[in-house]
N, C-alpha and C. Protein backbone atom coordinates (compact mmCIF):
# COMPACT_ATOMS: atom_id res chain seq x y z
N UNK A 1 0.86 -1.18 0.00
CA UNK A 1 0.00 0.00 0.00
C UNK A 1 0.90 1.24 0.00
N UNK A 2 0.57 2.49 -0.90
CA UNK A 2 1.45 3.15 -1.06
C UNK A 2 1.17 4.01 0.15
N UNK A 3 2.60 5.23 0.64
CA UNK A 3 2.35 5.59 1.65
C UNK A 3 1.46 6.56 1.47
N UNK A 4 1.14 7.44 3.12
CA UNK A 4 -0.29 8.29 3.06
C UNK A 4 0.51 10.11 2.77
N UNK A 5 -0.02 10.11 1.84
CA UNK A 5 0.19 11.53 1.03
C UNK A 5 -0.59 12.99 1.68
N UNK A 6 -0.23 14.13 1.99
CA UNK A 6 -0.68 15.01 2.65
C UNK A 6 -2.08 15.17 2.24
N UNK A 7 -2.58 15.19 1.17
CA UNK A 7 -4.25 15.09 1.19
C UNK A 7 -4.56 13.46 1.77
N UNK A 8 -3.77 12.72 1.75
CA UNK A 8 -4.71 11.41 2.45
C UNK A 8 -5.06 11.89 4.15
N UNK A 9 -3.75 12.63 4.37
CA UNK A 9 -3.93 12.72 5.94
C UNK A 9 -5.47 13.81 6.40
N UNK A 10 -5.43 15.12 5.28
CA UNK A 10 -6.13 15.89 5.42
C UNK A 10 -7.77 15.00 5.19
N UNK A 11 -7.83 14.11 4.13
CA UNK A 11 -8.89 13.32 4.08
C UNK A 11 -9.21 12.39 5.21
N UNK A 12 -8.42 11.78 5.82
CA UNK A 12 -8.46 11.22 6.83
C UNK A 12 -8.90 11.43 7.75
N UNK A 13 -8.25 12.75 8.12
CA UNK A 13 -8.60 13.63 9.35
C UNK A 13 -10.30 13.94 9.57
N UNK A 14 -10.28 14.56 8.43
CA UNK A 14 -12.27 15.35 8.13
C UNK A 14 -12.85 14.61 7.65
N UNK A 15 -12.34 13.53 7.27
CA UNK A 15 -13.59 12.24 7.46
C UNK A 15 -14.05 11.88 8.88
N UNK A 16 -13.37 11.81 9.64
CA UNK A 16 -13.06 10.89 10.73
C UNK A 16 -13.98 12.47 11.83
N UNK A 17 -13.56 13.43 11.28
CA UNK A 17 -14.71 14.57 11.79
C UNK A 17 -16.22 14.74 11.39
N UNK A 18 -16.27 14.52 10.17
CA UNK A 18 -17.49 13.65 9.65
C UNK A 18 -18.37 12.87 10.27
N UNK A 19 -17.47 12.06 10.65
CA UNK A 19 -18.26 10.72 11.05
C UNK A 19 -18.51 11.17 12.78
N UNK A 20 -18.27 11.53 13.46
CA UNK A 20 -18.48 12.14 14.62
C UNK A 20 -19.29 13.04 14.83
N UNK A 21 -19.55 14.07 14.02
CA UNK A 21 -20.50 15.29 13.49
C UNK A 21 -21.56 14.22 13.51
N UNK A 22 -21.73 13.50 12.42
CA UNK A 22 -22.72 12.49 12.25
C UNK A 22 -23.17 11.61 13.09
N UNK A 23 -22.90 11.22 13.83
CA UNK A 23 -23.09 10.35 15.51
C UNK A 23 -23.57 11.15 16.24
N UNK A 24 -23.26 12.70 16.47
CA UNK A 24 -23.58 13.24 17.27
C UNK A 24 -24.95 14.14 16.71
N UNK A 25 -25.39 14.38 15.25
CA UNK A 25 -26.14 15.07 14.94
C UNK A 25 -27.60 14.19 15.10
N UNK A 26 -27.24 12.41 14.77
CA UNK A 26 -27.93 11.49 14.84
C UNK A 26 -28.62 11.30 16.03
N UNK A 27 -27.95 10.87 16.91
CA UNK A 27 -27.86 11.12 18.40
C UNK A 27 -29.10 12.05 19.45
N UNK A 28 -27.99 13.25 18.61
CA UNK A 28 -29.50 14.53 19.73
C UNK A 28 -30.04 14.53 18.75
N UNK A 29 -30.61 14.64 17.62
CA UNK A 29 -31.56 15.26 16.92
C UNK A 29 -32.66 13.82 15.82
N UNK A 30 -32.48 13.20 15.63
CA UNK A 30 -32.55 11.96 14.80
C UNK A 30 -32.72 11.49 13.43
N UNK A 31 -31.72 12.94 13.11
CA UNK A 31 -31.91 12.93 11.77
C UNK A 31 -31.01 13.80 11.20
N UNK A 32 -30.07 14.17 9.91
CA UNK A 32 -29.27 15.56 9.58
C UNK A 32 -30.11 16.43 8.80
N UNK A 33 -29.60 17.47 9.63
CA UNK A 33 -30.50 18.66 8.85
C UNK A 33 -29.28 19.60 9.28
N UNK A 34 -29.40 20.94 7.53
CA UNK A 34 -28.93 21.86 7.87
C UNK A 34 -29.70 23.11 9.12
N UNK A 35 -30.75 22.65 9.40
CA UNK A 35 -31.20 23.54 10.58
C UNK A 35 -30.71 23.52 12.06
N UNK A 36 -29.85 22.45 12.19
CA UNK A 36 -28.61 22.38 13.32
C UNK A 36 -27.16 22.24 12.78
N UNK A 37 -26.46 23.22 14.11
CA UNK A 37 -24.97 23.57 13.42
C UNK A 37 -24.59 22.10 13.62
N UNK A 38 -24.41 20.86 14.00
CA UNK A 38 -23.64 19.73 13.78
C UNK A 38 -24.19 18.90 12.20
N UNK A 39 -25.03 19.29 12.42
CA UNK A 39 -25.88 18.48 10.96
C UNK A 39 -25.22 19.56 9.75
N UNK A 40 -25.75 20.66 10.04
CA UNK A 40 -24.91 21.61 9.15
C UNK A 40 -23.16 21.45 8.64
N UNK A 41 -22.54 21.19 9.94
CA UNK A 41 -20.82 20.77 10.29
C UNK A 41 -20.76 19.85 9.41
N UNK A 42 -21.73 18.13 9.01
CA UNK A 42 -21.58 17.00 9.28
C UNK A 42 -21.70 17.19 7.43
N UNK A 43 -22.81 18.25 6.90
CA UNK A 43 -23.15 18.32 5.70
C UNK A 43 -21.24 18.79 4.97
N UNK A 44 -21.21 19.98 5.53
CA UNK A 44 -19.71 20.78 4.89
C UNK A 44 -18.74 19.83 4.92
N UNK A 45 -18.35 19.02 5.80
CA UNK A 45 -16.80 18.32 6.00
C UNK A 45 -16.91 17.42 4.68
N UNK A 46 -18.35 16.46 5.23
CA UNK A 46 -18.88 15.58 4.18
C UNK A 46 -18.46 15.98 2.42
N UNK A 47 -19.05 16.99 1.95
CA UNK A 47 -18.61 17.52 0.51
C UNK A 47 -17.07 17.95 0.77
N UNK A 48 -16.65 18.10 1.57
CA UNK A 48 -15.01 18.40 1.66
C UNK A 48 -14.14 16.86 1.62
N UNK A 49 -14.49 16.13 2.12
CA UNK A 49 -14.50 14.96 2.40
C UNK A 49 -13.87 14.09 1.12
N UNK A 50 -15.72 14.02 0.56
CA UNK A 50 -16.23 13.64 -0.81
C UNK A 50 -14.84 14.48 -1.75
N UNK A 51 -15.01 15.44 -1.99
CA UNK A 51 -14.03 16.54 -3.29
C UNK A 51 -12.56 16.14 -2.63
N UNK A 52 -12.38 16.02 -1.79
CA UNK A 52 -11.00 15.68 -1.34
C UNK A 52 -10.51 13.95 -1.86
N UNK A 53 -11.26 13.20 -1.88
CA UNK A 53 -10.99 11.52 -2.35
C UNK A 53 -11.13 11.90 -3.61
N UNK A 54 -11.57 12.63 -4.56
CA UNK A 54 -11.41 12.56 -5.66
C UNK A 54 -10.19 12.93 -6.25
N UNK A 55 -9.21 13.51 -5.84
CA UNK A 55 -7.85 13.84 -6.29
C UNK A 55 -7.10 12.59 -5.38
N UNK A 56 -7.91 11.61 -4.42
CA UNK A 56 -6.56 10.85 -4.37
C UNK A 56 -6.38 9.41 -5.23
N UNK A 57 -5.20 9.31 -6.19
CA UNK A 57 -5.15 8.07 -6.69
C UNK A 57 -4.33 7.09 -6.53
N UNK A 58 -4.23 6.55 -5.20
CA UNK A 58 -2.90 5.85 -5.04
C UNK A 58 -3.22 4.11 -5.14
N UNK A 59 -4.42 3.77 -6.05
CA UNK A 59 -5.07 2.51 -6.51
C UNK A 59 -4.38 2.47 -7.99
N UNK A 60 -4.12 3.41 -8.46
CA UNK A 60 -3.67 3.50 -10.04
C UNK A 60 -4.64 4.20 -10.67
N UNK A 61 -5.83 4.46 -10.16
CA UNK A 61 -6.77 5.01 -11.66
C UNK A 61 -8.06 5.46 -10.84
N UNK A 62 -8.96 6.02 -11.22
CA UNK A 62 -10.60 5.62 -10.78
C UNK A 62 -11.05 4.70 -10.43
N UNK A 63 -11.59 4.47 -8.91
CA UNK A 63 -11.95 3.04 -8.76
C UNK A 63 -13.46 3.80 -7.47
N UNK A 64 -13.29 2.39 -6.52
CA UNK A 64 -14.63 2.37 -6.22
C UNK A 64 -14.70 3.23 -5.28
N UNK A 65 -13.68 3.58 -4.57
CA UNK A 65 -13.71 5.12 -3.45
C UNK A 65 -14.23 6.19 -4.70
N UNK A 66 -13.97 6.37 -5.27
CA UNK A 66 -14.03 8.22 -6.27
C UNK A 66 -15.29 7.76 -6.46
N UNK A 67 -16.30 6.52 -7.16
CA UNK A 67 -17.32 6.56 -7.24
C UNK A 67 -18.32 6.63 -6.11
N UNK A 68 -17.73 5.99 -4.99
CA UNK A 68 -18.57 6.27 -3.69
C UNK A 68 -18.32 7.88 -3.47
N UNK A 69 -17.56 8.56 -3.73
CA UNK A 69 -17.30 9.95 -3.52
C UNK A 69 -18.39 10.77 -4.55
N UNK A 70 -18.31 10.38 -5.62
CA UNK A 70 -19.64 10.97 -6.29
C UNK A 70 -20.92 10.50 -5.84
N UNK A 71 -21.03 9.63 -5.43
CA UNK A 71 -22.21 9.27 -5.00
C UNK A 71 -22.83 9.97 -3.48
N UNK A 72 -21.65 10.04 -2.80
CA UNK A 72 -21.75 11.16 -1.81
C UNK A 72 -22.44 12.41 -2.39
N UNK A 73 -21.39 13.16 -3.39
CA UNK A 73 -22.17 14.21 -3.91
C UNK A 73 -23.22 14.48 -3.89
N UNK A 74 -23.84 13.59 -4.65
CA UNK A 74 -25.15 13.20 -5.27
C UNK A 74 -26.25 12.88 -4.15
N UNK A 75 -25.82 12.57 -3.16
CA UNK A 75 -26.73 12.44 -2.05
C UNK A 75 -27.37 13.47 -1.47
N UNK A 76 -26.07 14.09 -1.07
CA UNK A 76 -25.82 15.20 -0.36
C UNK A 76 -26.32 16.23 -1.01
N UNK A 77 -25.99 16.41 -2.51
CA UNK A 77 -27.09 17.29 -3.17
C UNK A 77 -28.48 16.82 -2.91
N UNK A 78 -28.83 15.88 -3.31
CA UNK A 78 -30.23 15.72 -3.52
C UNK A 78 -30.78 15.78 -1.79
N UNK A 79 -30.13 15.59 -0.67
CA UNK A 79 -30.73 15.58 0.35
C UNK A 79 -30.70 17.16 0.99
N UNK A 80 -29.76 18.30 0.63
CA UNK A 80 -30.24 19.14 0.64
C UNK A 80 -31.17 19.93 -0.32
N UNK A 81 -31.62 19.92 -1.38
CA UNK A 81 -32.41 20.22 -2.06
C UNK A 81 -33.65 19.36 -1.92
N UNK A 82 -33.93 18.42 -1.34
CA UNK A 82 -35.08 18.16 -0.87
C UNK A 82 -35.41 18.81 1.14
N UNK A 83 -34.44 19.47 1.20
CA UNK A 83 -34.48 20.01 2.74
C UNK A 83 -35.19 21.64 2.43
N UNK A 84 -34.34 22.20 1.31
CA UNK A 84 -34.46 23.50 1.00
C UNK A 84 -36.07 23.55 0.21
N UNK A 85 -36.18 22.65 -0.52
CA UNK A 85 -37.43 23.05 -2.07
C UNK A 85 -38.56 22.51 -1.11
N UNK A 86 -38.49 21.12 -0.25
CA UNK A 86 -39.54 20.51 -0.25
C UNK A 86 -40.70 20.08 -1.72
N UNK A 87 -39.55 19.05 -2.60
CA UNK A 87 -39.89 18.91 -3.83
C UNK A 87 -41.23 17.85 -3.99
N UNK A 88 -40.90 16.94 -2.75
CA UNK A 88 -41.74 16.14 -2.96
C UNK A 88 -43.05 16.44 -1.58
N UNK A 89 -43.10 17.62 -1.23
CA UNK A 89 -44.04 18.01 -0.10
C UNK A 89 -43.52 17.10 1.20
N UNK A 90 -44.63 16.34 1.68
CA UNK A 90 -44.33 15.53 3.08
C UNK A 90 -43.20 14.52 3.22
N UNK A 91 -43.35 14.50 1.70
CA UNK A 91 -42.45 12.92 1.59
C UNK A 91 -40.80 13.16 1.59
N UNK A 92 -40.81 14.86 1.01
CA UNK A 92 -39.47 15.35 0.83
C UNK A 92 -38.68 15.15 2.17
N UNK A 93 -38.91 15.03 3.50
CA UNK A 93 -38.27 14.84 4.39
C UNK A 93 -37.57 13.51 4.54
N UNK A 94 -38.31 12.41 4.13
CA UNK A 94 -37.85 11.14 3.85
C UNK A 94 -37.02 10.85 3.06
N UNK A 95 -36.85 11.70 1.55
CA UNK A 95 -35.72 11.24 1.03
C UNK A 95 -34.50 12.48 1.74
N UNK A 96 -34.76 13.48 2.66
CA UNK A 96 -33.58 14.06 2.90
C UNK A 96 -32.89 13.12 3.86
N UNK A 97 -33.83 12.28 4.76
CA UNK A 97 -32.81 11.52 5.45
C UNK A 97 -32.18 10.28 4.86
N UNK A 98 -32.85 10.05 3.79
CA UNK A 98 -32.11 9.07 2.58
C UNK A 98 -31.10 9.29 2.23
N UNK A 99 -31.15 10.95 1.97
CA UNK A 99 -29.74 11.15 1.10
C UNK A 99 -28.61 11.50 2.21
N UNK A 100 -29.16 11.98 3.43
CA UNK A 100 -28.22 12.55 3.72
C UNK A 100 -27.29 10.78 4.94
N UNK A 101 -28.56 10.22 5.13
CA UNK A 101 -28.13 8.92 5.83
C UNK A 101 -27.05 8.14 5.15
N UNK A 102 -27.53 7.89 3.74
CA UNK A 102 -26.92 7.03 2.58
C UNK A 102 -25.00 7.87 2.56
N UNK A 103 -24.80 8.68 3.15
CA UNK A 103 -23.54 9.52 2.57
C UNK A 103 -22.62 8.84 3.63
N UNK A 104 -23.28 8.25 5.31
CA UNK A 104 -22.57 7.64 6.37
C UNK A 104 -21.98 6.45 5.50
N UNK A 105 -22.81 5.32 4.93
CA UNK A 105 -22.39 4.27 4.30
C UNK A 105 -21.49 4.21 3.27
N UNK A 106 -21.42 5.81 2.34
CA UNK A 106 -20.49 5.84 1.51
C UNK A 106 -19.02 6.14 2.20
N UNK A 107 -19.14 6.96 3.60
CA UNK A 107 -18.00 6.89 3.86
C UNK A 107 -17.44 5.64 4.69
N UNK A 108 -17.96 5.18 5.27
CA UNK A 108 -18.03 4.00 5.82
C UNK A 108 -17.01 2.75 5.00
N UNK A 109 -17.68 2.84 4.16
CA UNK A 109 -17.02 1.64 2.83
C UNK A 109 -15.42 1.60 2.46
N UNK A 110 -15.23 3.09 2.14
CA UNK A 110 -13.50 3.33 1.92
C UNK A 110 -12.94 3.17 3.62
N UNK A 111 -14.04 3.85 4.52
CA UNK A 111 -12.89 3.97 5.36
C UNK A 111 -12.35 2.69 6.01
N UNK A 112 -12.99 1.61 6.36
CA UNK A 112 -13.29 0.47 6.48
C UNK A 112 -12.30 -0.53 5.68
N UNK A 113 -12.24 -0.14 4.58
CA UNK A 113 -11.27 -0.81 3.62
C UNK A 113 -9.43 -0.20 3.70
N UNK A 114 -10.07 1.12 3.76
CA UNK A 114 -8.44 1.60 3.34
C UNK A 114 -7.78 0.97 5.09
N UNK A 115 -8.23 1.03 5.85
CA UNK A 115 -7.96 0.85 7.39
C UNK A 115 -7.55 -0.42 7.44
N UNK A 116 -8.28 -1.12 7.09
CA UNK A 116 -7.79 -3.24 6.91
C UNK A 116 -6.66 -3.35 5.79
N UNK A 117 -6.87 -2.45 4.95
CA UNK A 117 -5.72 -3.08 4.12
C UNK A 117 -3.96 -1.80 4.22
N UNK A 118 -4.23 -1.19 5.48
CA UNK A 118 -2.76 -0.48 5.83
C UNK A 118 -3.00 -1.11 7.21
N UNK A 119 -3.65 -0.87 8.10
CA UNK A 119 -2.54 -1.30 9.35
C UNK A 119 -2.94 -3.33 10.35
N UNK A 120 -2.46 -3.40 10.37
CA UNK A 120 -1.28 -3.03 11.22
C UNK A 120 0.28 -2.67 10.04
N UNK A 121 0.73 -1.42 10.02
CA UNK A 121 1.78 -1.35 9.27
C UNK A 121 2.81 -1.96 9.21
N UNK A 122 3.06 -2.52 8.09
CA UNK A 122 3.69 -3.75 7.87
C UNK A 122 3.64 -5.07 7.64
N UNK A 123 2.38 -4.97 7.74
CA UNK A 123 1.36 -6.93 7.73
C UNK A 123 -0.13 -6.39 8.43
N UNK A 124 -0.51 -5.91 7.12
CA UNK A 124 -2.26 -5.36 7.52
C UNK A 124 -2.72 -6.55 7.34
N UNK A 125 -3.78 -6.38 8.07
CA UNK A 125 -4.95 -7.30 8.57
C UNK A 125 -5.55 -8.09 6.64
N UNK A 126 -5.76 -7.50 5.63
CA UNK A 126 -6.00 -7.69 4.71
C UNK A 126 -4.99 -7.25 3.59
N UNK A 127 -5.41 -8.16 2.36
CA UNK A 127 -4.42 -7.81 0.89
C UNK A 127 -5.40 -7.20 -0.19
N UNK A 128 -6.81 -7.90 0.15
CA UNK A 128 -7.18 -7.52 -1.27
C UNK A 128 -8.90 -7.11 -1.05
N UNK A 129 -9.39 -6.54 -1.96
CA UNK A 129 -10.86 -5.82 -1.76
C UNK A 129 -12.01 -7.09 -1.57
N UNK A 130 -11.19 -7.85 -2.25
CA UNK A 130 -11.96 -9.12 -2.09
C UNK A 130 -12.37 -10.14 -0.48
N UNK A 131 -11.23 -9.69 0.43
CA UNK A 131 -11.01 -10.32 1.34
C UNK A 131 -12.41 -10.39 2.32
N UNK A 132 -12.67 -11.62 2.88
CA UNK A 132 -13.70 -11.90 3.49
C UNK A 132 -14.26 -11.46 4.66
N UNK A 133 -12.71 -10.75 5.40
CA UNK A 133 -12.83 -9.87 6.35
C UNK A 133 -13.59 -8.28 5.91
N UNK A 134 -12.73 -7.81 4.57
CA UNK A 134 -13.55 -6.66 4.09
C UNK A 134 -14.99 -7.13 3.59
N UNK A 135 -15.61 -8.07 2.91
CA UNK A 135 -16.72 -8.12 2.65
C UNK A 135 -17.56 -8.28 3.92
N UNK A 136 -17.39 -8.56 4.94
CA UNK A 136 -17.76 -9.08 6.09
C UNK A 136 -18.11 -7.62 6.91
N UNK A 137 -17.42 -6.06 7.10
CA UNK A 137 -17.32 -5.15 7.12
C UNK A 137 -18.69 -4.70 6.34
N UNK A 138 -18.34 -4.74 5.08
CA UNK A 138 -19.50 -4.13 4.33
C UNK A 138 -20.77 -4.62 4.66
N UNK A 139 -21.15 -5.95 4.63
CA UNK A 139 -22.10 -6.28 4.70
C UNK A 139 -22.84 -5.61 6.02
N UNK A 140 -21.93 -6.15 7.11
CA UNK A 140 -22.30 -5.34 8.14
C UNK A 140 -22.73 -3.87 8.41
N UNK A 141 -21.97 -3.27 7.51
CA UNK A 141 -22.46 -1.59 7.26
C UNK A 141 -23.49 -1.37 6.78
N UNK A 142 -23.81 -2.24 5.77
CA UNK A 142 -25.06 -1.84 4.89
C UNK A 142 -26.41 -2.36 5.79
N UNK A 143 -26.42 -3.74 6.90
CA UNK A 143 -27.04 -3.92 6.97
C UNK A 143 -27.53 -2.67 8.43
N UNK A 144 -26.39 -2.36 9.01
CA UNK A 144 -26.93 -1.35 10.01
C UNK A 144 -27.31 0.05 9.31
N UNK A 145 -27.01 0.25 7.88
CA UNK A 145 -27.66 1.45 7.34
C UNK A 145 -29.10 1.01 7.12
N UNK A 146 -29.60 0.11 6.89
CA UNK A 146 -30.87 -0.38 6.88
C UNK A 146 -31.77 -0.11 7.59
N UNK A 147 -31.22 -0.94 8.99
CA UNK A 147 -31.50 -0.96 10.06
C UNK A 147 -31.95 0.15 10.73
N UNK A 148 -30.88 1.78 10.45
CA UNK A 148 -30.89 2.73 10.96
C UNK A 148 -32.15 3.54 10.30
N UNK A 149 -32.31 3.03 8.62
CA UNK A 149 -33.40 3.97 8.04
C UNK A 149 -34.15 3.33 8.45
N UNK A 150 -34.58 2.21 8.56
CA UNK A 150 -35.99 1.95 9.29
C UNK A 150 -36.55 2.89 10.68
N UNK A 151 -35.29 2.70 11.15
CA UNK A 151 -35.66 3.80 12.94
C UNK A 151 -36.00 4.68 12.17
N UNK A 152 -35.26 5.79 11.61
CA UNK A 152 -35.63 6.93 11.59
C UNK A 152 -36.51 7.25 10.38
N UNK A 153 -37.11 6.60 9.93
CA UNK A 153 -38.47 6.70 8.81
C UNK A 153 -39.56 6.60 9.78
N UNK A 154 -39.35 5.64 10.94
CA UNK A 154 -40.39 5.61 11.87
C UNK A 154 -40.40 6.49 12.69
N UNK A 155 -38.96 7.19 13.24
CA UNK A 155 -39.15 8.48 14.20
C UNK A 155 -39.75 9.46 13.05
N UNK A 156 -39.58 9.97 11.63
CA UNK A 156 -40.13 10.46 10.89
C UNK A 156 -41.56 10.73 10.91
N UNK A 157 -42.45 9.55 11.07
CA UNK A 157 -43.67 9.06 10.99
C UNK A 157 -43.81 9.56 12.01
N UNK A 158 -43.45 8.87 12.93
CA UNK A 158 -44.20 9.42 14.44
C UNK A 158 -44.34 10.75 14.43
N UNK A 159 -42.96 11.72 14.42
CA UNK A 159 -43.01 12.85 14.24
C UNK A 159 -44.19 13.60 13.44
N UNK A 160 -44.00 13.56 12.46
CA UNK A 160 -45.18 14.22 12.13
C UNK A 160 -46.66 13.48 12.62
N UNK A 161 -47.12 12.19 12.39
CA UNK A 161 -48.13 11.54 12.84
C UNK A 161 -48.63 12.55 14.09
N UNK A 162 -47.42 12.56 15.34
CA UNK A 162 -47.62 13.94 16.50
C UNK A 162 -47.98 15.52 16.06
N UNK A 163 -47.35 15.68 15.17
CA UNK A 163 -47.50 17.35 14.86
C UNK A 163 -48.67 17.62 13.89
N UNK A 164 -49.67 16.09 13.45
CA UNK A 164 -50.28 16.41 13.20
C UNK A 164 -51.91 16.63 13.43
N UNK A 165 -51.21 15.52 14.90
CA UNK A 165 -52.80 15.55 16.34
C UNK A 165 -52.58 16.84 16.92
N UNK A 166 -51.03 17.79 16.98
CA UNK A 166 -51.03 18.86 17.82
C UNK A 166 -51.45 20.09 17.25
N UNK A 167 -51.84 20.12 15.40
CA UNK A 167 -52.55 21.10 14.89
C UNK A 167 -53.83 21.23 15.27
């Protein structure tokens, strides 16, 4: 694995702020929104994050981090523009926590991987993307992103279901 290059560290770093922003925005609030400064924090690092893995290529070429990094984008756009427009009326809240939930799992995936296959430095835990330990990781991620949109489609529901006996 080649060594970690001053944007890997800077990526590293504000990911890893990311993902904490995100625990904690999850946490107190149960959901990201730019209407709180950690959800707000969790949105900015995130696209910094995202635009930052795209200049790193130390795989040889375009691979499946830069596409999870656009796909971040793409979340993250579409989950604030369904925060801001309310495109789809009631429902628009549901895909903002789609998009903005779905952006944990994209970072999740590289970070998860790049981590098993550098340390322990010198004889990491894994060699290859294939490895059963990394698929074993993923699976697990995806299935607690699941897991997590179910909760919060239902705190969703409830939520309004409440705000709409309290009109």
């Amino acid at each position: 694995m080649p060594e970690m290059t001053l944007l890997g560290w800077f990526h590293t770093v504000t990911g890893i702020l990311a993902l904490v922003s995100a625990m904690y925005t999850l946490t107190k609030y149960k959901m990201i929104a730019l209407s709180n400064a950690s959800g707000k924090l969790y949105i900015l690092v995130t696209v910094i994050v995202a635009g930052s893995a795209l200049g790193i290529y130390n795989q040889g070429g375009f691979g499946i981090a830069h596409w999870l990094a656009v796909l971040t984008l793409a979340a993250t756009t579409g989950g604030v523009i369904m925060e801001k427009t309310r495109l789809f009326g009631r429902l628009s809240v549901y895909f903002q926590a789609l998009g903005y939930s779905s952006t944990l799992l994209f970072h999740m995936i590289p970070a998860i991987t790049d981590f098993l296959r550098r340390l322990p430095v010198g004889d990491p835990f894994v060699d290859s993307f294939d490895d059963p330990l990394v698929v074993g990781f993923h699976q697990l991620f995806l299935a607690i992103f699941v897991v997590g949109m179910v909760i919060q489609i239902r705190w969703l529901y409830a939520s309004s279901a409440d705000s709409a006996v309290s009109d």
